[in-house]
PDB file of N, CA and C in Angstrom:
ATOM      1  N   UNK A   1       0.812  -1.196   0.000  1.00  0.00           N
ATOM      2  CA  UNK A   1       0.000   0.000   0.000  1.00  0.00           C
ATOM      3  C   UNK A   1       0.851   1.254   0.000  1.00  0.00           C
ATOM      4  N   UNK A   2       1.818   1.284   0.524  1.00  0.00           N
ATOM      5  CA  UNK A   2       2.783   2.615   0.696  1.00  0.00           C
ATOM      6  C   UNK A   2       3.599   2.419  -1.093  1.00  0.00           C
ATOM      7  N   UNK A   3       3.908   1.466  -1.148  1.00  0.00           N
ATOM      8  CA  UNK A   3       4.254   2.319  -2.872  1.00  0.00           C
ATOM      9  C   UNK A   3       2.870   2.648  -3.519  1.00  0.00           C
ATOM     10  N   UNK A   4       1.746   2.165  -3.360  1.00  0.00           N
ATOM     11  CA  UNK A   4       0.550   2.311  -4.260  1.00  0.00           C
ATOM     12  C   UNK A   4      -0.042   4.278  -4.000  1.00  0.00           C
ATOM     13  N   UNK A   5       0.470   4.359  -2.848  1.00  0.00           N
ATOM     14  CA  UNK A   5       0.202   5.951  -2.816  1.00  0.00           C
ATOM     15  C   UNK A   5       1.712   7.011  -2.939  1.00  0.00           C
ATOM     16  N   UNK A   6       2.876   6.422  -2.841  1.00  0.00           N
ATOM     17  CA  UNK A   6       3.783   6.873  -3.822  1.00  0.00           C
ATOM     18  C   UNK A   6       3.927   7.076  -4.821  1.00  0.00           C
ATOM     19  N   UNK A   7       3.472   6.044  -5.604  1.00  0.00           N
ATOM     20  CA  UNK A   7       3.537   6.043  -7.174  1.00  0.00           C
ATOM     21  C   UNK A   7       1.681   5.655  -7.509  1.00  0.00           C
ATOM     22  N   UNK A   8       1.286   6.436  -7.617  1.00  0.00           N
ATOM     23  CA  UNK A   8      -0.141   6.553  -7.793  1.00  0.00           C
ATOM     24  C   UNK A   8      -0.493   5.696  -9.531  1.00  0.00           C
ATOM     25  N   UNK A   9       0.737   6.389 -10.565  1.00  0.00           N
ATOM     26  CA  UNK A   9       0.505   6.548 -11.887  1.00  0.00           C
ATOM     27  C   UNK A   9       0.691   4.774 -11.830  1.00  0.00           C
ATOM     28  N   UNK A  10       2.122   4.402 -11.529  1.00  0.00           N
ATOM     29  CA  UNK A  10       2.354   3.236 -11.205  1.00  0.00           C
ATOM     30  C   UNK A  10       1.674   2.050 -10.882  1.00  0.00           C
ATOM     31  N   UNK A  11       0.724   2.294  -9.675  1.00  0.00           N
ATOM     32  CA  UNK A  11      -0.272   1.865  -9.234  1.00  0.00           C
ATOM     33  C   UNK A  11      -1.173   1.703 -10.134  1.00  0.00           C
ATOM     34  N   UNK A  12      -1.843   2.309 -10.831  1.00  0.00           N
ATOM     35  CA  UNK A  12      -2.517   2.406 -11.561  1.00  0.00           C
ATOM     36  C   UNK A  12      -2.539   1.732 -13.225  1.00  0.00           C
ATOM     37  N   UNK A  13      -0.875   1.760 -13.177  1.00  0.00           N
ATOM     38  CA  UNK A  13      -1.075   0.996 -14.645  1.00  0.00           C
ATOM     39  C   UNK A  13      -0.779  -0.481 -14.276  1.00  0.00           C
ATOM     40  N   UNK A  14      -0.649  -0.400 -13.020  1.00  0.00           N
ATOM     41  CA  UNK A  14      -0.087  -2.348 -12.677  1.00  0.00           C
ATOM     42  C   UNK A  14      -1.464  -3.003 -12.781  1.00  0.00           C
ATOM     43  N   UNK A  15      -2.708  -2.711 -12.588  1.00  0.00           N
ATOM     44  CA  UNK A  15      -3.896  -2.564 -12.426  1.00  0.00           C
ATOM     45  C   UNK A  15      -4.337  -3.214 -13.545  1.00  0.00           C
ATOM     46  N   UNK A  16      -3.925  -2.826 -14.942  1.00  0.00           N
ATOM     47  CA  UNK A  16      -4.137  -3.114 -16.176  1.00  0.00           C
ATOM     48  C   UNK A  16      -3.529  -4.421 -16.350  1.00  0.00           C
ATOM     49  N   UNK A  17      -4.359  -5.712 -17.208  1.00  0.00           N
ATOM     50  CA  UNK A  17      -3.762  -6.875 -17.267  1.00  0.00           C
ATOM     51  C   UNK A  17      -3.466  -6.466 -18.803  1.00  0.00           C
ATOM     52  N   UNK A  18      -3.480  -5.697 -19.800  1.00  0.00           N
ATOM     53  CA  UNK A  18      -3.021  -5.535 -21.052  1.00  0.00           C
ATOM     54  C   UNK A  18      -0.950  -5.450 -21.267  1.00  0.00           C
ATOM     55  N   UNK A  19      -0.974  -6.396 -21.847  1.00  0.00           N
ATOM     56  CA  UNK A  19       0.470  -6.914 -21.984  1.00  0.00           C
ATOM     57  C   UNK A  19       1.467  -7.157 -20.396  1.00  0.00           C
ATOM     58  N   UNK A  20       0.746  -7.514 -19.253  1.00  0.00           N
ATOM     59  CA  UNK A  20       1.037  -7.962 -17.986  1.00  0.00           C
ATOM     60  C   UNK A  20       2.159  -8.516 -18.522  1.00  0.00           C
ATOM     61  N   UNK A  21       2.394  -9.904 -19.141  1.00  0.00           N
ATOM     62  CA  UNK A  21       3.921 -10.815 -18.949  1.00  0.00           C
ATOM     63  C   UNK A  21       4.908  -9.716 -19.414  1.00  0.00           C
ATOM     64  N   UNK A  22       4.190  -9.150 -19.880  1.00  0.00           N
ATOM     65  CA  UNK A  22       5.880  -8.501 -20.354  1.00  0.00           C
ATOM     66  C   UNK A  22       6.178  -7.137 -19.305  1.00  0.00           C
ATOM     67  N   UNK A  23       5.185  -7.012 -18.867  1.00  0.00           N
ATOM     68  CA  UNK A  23       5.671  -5.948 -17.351  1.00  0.00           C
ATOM     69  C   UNK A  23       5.878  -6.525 -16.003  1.00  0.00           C
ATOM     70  N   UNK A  24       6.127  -8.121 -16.169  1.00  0.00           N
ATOM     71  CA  UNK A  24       6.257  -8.815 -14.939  1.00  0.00           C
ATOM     72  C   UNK A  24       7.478  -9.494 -14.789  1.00  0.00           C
ATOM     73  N   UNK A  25       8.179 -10.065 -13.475  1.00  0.00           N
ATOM     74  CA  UNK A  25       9.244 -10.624 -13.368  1.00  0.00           C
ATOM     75  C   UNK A  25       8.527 -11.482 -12.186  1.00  0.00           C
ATOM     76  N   UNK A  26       8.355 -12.727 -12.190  1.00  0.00           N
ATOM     77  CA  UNK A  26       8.347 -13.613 -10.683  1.00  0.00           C
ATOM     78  C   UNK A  26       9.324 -14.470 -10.533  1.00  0.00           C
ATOM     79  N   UNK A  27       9.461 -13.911  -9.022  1.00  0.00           N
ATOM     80  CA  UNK A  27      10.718 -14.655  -8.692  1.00  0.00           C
ATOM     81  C   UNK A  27      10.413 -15.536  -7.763  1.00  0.00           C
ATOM     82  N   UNK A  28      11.111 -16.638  -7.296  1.00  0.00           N
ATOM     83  CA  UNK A  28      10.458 -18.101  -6.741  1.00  0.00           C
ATOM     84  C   UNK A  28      11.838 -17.953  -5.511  1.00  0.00           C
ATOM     85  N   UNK A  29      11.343 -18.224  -4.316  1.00  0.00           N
ATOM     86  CA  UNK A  29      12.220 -18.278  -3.451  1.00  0.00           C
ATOM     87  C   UNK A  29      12.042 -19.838  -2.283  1.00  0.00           C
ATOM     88  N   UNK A  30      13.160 -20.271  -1.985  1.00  0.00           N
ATOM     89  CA  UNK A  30      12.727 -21.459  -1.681  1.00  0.00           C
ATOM     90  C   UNK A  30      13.527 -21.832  -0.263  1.00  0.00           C
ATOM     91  N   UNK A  31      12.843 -22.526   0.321  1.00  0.00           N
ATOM     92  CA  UNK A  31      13.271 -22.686   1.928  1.00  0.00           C
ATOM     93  C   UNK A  31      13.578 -24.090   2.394  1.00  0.00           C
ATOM     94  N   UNK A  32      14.249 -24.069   3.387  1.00  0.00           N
ATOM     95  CA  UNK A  32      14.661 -25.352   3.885  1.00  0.00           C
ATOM     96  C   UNK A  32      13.770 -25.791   5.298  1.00  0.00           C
ATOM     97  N   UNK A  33      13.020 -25.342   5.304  1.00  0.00           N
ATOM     98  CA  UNK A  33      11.548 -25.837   6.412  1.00  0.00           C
ATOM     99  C   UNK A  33      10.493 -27.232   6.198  1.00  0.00           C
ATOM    100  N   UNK A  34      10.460 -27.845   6.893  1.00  0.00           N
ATOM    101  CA  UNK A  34       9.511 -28.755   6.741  1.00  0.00           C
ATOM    102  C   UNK A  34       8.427 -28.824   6.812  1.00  0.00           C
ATOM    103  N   UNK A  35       7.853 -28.174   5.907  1.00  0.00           N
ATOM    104  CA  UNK A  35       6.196 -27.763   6.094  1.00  0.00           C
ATOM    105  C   UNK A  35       5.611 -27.694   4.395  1.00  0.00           C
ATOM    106  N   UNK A  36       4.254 -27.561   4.593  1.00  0.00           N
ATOM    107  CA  UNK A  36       3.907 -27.814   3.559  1.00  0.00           C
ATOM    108  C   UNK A  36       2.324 -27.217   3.087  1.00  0.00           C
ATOM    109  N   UNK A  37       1.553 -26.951   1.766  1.00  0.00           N
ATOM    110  CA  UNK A  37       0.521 -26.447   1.768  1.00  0.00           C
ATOM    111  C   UNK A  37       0.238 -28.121   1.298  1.00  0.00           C
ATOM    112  N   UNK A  38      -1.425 -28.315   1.641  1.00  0.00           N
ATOM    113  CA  UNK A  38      -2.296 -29.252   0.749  1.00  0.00           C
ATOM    114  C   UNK A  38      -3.324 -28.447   0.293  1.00  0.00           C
ATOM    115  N   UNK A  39      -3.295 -28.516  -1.319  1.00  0.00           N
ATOM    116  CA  UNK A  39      -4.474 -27.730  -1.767  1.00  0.00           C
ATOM    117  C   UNK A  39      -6.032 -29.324  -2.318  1.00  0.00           C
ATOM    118  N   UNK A  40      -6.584 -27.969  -2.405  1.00  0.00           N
ATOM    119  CA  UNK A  40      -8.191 -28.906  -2.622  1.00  0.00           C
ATOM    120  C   UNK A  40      -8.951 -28.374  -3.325  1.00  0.00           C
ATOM    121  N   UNK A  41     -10.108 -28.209  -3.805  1.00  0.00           N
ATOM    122  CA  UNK A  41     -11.246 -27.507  -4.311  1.00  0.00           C
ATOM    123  C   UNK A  41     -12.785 -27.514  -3.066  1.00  0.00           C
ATOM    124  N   UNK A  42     -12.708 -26.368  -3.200  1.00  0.00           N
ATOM    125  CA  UNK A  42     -13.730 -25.800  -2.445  1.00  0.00           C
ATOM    126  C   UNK A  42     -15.105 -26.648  -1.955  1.00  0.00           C
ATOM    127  N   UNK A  43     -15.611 -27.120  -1.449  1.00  0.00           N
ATOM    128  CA  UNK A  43     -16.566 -28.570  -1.677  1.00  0.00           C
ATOM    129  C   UNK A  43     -18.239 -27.149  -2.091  1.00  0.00           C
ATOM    130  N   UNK A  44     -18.406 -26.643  -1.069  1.00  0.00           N
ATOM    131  CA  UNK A  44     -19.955 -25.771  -1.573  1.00  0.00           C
ATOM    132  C   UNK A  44     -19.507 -24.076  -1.282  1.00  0.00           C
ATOM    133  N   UNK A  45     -20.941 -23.544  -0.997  1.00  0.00           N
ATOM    134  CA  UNK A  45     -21.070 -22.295  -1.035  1.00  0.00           C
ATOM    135  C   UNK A  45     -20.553 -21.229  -2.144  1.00  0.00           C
ATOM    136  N   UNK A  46     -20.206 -20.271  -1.728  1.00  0.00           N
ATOM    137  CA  UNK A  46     -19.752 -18.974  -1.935  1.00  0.00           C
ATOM    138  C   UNK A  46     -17.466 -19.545  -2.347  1.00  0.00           C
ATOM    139  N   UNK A  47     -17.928 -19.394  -3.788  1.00  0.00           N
ATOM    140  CA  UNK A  47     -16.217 -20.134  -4.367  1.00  0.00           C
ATOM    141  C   UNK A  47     -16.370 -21.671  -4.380  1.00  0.00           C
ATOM    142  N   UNK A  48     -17.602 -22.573  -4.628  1.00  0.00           N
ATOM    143  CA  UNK A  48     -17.217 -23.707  -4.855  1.00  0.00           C
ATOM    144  C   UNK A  48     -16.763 -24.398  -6.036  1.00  0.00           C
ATOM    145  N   UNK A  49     -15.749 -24.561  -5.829  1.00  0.00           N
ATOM    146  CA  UNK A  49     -15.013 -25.979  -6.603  1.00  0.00           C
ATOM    147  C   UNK A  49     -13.755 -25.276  -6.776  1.00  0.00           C
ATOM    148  N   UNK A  50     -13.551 -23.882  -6.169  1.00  0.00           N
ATOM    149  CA  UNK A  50     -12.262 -23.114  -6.615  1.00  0.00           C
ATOM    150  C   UNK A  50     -11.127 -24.062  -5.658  1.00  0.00           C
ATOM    151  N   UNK A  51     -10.193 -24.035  -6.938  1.00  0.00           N
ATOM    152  CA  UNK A  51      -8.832 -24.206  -6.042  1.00  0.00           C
ATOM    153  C   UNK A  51      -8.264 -23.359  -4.671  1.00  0.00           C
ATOM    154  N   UNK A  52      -8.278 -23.993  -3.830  1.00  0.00           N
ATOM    155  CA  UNK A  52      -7.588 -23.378  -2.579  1.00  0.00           C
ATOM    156  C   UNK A  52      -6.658 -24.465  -1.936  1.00  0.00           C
ATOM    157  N   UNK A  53      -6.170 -23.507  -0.690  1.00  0.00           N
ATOM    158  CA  UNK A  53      -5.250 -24.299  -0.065  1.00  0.00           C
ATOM    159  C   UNK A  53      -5.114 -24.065   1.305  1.00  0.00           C
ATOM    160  N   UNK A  54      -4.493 -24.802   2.085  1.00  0.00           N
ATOM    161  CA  UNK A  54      -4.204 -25.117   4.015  1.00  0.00           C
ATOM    162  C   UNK A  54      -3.460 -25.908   4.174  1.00  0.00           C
ATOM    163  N   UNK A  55      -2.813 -25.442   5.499  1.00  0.00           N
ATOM    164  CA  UNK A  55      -1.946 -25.634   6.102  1.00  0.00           C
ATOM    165  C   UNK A  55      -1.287 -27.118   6.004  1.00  0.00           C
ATOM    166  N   UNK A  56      -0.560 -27.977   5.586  1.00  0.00           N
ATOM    167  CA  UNK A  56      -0.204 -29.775   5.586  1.00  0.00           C
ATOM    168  C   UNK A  56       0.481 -29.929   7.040  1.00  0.00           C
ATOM    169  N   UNK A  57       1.329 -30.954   6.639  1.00  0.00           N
ATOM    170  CA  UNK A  57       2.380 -31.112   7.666  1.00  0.00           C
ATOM    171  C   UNK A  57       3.354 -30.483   8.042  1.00  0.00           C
ATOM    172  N   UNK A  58       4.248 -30.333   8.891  1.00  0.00           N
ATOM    173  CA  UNK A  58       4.827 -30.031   9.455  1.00  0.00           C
ATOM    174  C   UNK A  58       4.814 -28.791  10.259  1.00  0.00           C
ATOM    175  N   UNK A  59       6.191 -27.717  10.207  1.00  0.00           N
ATOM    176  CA  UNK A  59       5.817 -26.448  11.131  1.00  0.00           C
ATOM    177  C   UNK A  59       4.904 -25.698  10.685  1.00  0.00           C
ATOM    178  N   UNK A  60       4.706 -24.636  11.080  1.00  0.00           N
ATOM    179  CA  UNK A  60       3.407 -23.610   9.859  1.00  0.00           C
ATOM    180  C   UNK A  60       4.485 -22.862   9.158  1.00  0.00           C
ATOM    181  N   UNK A  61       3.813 -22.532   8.106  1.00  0.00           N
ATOM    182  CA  UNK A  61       3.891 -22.034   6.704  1.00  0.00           C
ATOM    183  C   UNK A  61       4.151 -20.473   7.300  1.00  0.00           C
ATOM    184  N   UNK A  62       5.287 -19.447   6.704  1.00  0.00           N
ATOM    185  CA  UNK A  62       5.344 -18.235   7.473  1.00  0.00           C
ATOM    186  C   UNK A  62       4.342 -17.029   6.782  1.00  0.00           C
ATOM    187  N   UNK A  63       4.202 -16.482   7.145  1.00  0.00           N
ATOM    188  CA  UNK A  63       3.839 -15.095   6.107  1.00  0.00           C
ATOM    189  C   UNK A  63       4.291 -15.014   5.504  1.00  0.00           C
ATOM    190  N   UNK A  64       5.751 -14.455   6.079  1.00  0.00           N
ATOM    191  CA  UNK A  64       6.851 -13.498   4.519  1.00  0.00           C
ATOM    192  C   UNK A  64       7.908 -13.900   5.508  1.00  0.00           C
ATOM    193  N   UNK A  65       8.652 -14.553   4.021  1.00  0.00           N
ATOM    194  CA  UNK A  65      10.080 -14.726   4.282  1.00  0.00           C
ATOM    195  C   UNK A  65      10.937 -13.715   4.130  1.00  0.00           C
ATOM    196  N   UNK A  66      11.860 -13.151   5.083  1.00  0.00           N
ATOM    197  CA  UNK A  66      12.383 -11.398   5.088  1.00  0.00           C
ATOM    198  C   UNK A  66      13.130 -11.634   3.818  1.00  0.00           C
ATOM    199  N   UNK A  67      13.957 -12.594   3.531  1.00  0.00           N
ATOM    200  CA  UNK A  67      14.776 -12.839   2.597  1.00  0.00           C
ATOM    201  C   UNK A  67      14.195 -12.502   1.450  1.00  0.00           C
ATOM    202  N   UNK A  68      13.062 -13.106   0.925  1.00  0.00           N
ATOM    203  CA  UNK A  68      12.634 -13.052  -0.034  1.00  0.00           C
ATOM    204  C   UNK A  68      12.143 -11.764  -0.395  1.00  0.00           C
ATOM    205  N   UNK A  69      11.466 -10.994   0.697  1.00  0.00           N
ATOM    206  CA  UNK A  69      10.649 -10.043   0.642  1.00  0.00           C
ATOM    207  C   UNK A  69      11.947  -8.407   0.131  1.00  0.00           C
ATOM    208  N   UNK A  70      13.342  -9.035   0.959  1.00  0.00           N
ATOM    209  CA  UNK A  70      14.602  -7.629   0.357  1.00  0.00           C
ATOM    210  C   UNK A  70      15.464  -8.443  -0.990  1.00  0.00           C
ATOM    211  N   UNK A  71      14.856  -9.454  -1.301  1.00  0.00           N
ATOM    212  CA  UNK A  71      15.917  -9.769  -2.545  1.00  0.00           C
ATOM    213  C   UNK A  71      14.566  -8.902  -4.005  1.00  0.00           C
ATOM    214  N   UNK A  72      13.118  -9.296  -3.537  1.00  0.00           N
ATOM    215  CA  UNK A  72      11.904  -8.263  -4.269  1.00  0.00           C
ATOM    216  C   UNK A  72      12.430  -6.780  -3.976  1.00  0.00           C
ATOM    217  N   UNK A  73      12.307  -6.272  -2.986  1.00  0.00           N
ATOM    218  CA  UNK A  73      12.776  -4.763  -3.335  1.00  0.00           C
ATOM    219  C   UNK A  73      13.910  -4.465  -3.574  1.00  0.00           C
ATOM    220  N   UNK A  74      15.327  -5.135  -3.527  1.00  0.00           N
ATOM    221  CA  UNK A  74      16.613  -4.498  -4.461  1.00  0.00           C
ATOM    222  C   UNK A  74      16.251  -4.997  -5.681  1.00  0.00           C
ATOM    223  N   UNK A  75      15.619  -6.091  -6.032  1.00  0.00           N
ATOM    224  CA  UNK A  75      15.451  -6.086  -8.137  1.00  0.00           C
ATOM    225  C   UNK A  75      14.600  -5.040  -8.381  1.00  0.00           C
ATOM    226  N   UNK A  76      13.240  -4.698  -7.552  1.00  0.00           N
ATOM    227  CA  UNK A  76      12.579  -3.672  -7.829  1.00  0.00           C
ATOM    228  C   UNK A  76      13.228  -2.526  -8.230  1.00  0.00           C
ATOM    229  N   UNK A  77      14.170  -1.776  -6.986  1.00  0.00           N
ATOM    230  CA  UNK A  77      15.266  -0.323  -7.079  1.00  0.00           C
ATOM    231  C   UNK A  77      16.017  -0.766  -8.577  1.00  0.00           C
ATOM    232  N   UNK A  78      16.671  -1.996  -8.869  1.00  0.00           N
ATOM    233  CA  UNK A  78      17.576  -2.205 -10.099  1.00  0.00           C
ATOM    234  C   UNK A  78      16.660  -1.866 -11.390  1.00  0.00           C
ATOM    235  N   UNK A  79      15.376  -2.206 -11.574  1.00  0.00           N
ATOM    236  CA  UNK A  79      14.575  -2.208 -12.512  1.00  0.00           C
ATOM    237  C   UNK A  79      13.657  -0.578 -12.886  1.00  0.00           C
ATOM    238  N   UNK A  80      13.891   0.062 -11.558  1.00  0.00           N
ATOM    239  CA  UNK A  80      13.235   1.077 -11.343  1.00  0.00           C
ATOM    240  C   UNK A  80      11.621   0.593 -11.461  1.00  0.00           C
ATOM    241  N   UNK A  81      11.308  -0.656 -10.523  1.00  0.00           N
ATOM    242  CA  UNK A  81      10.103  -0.914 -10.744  1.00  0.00           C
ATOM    243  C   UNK A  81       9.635  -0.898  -8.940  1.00  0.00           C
ATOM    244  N   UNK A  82       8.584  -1.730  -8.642  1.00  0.00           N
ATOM    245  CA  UNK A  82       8.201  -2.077  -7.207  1.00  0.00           C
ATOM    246  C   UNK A  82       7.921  -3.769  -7.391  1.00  0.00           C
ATOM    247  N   UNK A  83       7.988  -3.554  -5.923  1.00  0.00           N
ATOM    248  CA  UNK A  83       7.871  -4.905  -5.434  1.00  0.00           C
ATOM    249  C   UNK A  83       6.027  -5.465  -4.927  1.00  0.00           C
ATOM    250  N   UNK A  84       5.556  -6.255  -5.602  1.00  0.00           N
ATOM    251  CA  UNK A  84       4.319  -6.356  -4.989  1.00  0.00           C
ATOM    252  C   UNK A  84       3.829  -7.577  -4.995  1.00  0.00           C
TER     253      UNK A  84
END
């Protein structure tokens, strides 16, 4: 949210899915934890049959890995882009 009201214009054109792959970079970061997601499809209601996912085995799953989260904002600064 704090770059989205920094860069308003920015914000705004990320918004747009018109030629997305080519304004995107994902980067995959990977850990040595023993844990795991199991995904499923939704059984009823409100999103049924959508793919989702929870918690598997082992420790829990973190939020945000710090690592991952400052190796996204120095490619961001290199690219003159953001991290989101």
């Amino acid at each position: 949210l704090a770059n989205m009201i920094k860069h308003p214009t920015l914000a705004a054109r990320s918004l747009s899915n018109h030629h997305w792959s080519e304004r995107t970079i994902i980067g995959l970061v990977m850990q040595s934890l023993d844990n795991s997601l199991t995904t499923y499809r939704k059984p009823g209601g409100i999103g049924k049959g959508l793919l989702t996912a929870r918690q598997g085995h082992g420790a829990p799953n973190p939020t945000q890995i710090p690592e991952a989260t400052r190796s996204a904002t120095l490619l961001a600064e290199e690219i003159n882009g953001f991290a989101g």
